[in-house]
N, C-alpha and C. Protein backbone atom coordinates (compact mmCIF):
# COMPACT_ATOMS: atom_id res chain seq x y z
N UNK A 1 26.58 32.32 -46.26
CA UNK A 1 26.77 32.33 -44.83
C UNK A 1 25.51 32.88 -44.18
N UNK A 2 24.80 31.98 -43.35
CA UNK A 2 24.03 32.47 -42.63
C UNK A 2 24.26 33.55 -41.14
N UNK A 3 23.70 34.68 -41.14
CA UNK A 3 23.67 35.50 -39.96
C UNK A 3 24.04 34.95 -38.92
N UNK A 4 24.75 34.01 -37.96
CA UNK A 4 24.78 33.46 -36.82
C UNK A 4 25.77 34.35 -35.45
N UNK A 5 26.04 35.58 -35.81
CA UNK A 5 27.39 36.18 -34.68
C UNK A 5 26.47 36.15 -33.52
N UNK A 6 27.22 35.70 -32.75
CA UNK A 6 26.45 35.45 -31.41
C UNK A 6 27.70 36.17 -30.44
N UNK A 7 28.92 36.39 -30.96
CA UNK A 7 29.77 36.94 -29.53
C UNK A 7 30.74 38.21 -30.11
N UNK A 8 30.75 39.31 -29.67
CA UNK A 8 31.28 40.41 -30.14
C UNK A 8 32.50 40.82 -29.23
N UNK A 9 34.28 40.17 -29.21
CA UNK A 9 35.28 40.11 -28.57
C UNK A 9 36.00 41.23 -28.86
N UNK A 10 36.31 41.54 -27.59
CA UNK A 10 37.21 43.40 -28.31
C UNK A 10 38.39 43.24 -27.28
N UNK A 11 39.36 43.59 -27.53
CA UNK A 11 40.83 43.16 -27.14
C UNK A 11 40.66 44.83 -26.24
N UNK A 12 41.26 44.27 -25.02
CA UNK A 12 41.96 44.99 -23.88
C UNK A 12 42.86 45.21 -23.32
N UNK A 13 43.64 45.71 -22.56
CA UNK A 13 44.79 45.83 -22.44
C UNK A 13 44.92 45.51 -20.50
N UNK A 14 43.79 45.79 -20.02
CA UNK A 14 43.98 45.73 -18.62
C UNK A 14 42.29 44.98 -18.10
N UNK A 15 42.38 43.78 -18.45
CA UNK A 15 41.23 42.63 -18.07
C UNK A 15 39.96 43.28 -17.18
N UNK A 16 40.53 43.44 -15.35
CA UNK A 16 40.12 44.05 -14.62
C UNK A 16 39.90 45.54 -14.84
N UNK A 17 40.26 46.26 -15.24
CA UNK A 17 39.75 47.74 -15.04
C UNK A 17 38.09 47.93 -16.20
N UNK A 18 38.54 46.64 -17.88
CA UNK A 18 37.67 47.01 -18.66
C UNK A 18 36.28 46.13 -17.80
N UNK A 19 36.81 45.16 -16.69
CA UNK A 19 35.25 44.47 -16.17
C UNK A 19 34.44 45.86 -15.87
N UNK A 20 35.40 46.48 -14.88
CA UNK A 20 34.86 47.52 -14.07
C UNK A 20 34.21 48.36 -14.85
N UNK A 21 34.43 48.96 -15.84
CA UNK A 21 34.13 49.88 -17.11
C UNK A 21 32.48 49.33 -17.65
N UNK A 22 32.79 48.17 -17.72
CA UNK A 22 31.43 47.46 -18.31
C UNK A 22 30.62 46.68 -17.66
N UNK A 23 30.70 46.28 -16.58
CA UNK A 23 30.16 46.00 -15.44
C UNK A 23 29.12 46.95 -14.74
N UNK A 24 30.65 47.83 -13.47
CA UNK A 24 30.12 48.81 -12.43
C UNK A 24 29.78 49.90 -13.08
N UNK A 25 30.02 50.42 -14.54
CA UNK A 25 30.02 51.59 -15.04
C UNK A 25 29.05 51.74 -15.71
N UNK A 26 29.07 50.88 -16.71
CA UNK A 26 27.86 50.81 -17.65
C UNK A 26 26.90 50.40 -17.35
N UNK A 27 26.81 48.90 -16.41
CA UNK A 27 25.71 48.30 -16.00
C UNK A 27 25.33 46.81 -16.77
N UNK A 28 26.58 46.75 -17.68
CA UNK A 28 25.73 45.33 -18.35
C UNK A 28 26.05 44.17 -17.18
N UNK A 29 25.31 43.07 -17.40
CA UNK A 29 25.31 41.88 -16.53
C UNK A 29 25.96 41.00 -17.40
N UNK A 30 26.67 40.64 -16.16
CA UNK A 30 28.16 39.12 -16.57
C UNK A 30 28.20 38.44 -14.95
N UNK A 31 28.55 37.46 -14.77
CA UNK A 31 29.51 36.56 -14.10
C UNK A 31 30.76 37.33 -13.67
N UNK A 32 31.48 38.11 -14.22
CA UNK A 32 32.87 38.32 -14.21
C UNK A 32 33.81 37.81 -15.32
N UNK A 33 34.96 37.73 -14.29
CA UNK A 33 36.25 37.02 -15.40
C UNK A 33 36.09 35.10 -15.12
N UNK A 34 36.21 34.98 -16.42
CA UNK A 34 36.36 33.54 -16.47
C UNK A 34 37.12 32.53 -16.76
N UNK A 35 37.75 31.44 -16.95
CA UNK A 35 38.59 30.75 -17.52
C UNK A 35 40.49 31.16 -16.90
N UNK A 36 40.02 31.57 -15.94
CA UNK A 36 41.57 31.86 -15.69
C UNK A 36 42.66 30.72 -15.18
N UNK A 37 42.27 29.39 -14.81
CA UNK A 37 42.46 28.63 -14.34
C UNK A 37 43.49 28.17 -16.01
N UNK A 38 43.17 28.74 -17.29
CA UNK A 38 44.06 28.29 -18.65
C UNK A 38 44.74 29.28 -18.89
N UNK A 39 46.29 28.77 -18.77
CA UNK A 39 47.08 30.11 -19.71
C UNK A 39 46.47 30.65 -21.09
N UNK A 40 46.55 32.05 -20.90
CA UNK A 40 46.00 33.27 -22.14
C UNK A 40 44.32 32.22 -22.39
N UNK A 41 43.53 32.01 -21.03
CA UNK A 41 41.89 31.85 -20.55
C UNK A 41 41.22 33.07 -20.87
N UNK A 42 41.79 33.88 -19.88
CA UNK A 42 40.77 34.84 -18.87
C UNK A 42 40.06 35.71 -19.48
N UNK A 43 38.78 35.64 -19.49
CA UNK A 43 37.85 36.40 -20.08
C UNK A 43 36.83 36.55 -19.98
N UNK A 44 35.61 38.04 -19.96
CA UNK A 44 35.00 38.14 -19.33
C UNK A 44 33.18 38.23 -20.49
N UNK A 45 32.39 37.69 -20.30
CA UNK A 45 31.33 37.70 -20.81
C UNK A 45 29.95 38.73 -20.58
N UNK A 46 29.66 39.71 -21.13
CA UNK A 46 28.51 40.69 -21.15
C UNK A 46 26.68 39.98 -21.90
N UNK A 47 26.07 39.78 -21.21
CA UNK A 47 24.94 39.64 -22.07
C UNK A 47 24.18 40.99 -22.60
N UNK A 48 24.03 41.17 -23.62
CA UNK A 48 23.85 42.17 -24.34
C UNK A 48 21.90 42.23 -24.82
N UNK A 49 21.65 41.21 -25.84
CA UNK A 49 20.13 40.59 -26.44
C UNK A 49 20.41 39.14 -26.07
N UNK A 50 19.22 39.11 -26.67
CA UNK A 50 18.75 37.72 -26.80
C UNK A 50 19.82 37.06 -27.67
N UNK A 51 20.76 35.77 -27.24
CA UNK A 51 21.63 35.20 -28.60
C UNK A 51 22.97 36.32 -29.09
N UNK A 52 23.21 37.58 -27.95
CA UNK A 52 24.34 38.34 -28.29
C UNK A 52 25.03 38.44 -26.77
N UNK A 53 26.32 38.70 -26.95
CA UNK A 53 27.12 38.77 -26.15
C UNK A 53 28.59 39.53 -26.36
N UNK A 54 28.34 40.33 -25.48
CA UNK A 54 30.29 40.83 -25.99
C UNK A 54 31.42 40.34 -25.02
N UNK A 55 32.39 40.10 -25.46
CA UNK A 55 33.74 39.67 -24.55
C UNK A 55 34.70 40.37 -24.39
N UNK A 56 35.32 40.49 -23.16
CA UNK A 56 36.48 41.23 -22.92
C UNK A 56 37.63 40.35 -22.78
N UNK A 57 38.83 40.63 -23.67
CA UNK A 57 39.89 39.68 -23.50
C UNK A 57 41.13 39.78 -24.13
N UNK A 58 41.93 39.85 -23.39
CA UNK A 58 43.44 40.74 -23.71
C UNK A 58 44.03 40.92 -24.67
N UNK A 59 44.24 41.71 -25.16
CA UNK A 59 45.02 41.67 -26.68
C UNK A 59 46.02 40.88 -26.73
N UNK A 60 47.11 40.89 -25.60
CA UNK A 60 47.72 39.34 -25.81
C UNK A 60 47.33 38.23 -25.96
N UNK A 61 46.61 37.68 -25.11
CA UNK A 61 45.92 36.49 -25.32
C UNK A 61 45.23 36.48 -26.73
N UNK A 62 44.54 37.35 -27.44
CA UNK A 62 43.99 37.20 -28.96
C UNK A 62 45.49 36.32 -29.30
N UNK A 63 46.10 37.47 -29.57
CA UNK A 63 47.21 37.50 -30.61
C UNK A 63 47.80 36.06 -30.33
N UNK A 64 47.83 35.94 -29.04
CA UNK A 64 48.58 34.25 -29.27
C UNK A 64 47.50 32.87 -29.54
N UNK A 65 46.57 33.42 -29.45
CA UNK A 65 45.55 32.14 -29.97
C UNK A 65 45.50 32.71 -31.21
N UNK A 66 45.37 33.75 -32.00
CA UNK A 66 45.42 33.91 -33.42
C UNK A 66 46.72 33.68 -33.96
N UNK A 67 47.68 33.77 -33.13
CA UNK A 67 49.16 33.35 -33.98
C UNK A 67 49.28 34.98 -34.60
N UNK A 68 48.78 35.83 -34.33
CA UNK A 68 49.20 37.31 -35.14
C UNK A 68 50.09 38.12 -34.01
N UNK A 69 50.85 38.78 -34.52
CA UNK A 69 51.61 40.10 -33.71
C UNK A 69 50.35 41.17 -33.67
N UNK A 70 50.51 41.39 -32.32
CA UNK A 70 50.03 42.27 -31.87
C UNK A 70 50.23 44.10 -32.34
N UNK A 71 49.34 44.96 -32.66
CA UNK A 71 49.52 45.87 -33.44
C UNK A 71 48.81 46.92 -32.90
N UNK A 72 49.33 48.47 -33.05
CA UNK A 72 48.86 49.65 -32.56
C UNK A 72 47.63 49.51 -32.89
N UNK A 73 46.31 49.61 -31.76
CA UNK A 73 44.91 49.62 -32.66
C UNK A 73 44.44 51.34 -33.07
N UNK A 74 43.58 50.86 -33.72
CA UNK A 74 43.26 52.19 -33.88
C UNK A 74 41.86 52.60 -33.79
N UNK A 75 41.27 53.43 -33.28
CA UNK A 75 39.85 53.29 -32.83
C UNK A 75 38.58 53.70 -34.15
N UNK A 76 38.88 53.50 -34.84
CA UNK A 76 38.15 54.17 -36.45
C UNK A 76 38.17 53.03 -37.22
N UNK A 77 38.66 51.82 -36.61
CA UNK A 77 38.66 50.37 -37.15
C UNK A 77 36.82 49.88 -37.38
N UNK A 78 36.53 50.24 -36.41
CA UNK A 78 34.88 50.09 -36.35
C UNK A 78 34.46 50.14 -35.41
N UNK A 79 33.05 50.67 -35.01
CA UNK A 79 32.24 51.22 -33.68
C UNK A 79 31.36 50.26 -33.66
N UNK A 80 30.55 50.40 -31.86
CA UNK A 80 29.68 49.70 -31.42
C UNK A 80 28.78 50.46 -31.69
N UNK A 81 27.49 50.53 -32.22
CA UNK A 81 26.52 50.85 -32.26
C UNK A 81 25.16 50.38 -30.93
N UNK A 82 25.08 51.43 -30.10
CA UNK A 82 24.19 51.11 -29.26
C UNK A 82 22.91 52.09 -29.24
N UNK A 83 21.72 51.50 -30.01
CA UNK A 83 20.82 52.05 -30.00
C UNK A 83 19.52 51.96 -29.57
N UNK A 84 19.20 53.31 -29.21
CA UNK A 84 18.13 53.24 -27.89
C UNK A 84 16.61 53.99 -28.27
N UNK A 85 15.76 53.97 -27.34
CA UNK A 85 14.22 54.83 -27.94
C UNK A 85 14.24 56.11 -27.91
N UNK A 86 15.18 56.91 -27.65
CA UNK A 86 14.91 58.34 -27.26
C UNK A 86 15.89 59.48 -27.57
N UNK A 87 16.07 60.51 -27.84
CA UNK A 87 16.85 61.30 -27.59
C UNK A 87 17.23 61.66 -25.87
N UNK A 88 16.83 61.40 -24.92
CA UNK A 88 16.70 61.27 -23.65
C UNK A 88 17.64 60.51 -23.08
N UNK A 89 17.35 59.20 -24.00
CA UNK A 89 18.08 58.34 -23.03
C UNK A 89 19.62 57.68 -23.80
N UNK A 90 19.98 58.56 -25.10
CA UNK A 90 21.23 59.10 -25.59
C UNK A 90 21.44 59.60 -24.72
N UNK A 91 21.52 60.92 -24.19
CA UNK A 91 22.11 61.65 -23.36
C UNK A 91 22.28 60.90 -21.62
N UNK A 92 21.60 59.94 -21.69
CA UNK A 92 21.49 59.66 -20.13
C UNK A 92 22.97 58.30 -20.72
N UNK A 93 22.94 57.94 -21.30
CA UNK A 93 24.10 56.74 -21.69
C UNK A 93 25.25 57.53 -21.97
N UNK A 94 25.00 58.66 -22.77
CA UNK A 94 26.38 59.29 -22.72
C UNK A 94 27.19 59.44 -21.66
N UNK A 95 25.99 60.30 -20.30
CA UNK A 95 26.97 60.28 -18.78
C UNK A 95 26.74 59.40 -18.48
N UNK A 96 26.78 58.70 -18.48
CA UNK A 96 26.78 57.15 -17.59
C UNK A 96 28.11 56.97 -17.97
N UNK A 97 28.48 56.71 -19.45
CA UNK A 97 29.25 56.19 -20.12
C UNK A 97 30.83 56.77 -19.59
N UNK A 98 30.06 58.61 -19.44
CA UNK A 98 31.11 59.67 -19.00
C UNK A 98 31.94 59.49 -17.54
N UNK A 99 30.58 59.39 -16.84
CA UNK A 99 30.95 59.06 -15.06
C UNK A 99 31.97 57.69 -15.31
N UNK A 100 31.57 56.77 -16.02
CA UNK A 100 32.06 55.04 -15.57
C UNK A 100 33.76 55.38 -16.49
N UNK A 101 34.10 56.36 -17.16
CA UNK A 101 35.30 56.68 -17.47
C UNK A 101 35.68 56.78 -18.79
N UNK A 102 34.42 56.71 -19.58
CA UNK A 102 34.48 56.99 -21.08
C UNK A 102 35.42 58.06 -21.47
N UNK A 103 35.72 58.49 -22.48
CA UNK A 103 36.12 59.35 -23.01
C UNK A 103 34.95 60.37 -24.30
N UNK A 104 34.28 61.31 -24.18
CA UNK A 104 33.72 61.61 -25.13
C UNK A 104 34.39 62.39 -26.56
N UNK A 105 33.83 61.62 -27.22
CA UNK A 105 34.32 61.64 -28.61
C UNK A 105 33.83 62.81 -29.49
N UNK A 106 32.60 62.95 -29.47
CA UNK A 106 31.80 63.74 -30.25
C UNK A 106 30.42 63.93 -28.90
N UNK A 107 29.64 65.31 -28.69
CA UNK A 107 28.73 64.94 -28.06
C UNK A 107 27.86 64.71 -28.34
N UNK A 108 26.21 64.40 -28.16
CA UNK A 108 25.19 63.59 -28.87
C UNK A 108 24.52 64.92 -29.14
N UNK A 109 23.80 65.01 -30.37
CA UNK A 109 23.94 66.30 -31.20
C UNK A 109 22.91 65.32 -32.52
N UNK A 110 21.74 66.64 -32.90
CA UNK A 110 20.97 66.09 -33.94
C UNK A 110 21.71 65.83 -35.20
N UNK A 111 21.46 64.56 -35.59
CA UNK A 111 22.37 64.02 -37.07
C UNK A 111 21.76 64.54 -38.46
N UNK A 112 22.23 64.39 -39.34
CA UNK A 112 22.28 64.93 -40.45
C UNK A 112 20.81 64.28 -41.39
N UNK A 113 20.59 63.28 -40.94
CA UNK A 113 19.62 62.04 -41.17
C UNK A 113 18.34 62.14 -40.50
N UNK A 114 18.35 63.04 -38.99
CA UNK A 114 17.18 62.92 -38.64
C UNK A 114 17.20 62.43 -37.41
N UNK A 115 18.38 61.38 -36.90
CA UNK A 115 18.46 60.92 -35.96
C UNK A 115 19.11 62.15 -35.14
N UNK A 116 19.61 61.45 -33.50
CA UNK A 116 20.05 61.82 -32.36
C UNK A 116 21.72 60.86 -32.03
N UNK A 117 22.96 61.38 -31.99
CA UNK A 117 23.98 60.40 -31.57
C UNK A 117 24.85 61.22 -30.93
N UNK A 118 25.56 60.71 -30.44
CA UNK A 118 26.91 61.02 -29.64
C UNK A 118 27.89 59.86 -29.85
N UNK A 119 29.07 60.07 -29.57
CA UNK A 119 30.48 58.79 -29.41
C UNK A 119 31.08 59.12 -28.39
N UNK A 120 31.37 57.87 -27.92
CA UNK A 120 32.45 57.84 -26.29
C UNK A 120 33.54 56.65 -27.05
N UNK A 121 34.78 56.87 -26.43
CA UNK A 121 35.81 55.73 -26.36
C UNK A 121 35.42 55.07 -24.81
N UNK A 122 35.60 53.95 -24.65
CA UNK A 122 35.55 53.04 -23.84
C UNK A 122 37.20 53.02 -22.77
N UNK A 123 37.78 52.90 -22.05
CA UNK A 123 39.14 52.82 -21.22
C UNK A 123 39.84 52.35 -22.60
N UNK A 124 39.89 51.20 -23.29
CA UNK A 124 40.90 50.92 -24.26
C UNK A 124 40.73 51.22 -25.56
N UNK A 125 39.82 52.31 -25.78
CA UNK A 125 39.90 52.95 -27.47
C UNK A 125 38.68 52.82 -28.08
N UNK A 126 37.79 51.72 -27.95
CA UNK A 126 37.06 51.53 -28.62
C UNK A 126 36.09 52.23 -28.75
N UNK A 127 35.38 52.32 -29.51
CA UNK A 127 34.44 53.60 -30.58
C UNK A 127 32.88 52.93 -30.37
N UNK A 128 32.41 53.47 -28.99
CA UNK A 128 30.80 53.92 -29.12
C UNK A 128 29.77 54.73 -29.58
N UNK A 129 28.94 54.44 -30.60
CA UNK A 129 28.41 54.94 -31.24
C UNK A 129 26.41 55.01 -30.00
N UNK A 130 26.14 55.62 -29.19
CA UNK A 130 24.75 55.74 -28.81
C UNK A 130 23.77 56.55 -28.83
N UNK A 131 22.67 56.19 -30.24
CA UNK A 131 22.23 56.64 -30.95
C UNK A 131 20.60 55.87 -31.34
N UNK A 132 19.38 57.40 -31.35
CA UNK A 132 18.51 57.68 -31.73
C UNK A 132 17.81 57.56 -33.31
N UNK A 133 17.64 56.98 -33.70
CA UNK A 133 16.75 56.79 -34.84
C UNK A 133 15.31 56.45 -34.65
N UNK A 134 14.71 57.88 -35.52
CA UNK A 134 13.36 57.44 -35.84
C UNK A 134 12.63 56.72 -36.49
N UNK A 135 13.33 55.92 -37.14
CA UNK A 135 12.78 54.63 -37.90
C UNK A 135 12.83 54.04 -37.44
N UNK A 136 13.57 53.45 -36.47
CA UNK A 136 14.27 52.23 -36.03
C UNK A 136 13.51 52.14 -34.18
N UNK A 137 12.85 50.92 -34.34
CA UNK A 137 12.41 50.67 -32.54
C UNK A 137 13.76 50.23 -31.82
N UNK A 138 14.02 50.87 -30.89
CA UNK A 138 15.14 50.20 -29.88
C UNK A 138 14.70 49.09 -29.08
């Protein structure tokens, strides 16, 4: 299998509040909500890089285009990793993250490795990881 993920979809529970969250809060750029005009459509698109994108889109709607029952999530399922040039500008994403209604998880604090990280939950659980490495160019 070649590398090709181009769209990173994370199930929500309230469409509109997570635009607002990732939109007005965070700052990424989208269109909005889309496709609503199709029963279990509506969903909203983030451009992230070049060829990446994340989606917001209801945990119902998954579950009935996957045909699965819907299930308690749990936020330790797996994190977003968002990594940046600085120890600086960790801390400046953390409150951002904080003000737009995050939840902080852990605060951003020198790692064991060398790096710089912190974790926020997002309005519906999900596990941000925004984080400093000195190896690594952001």
């Amino acid at each position: 299998m070649k590398p090709r993920i181009t769209v990173i979809t994370i199930g929500v529970d309230d469409l509109e509040r997570a635009l607002q969250f990732y939109r007005d809060g965070l700052g990424l750029p989208t269109d909005g909500i889309i496709g609503t005009e199709f029963e279990h459509g509506a969903v909203a698109f983030f451009d992230l890089q070049a060829g990446l994108r994340l989606a917001i889109w209801k945990r119902t709607d998954i579950a009935y285009d996957t045909k699965l029952s819907t299930a308690k999530p749990s936020p330790t399922e797996f994190t977003l990793g968002h990594n940046v040039g600085s120890r600086e500008e960790v801390d400046l994403i953390m409150e951002q993250a904080q003000k737009a209604g995050a939840t902080i998880t852990v605060s951003a604090h020198d790692t064991f490795w060398g790096g710089y990280s912190g974790y926020f939950q997002d309005p519906d659980g999900h596990l941000w990881e925004v984080v400093w490495n000195p190896e690594w160019e952001a």
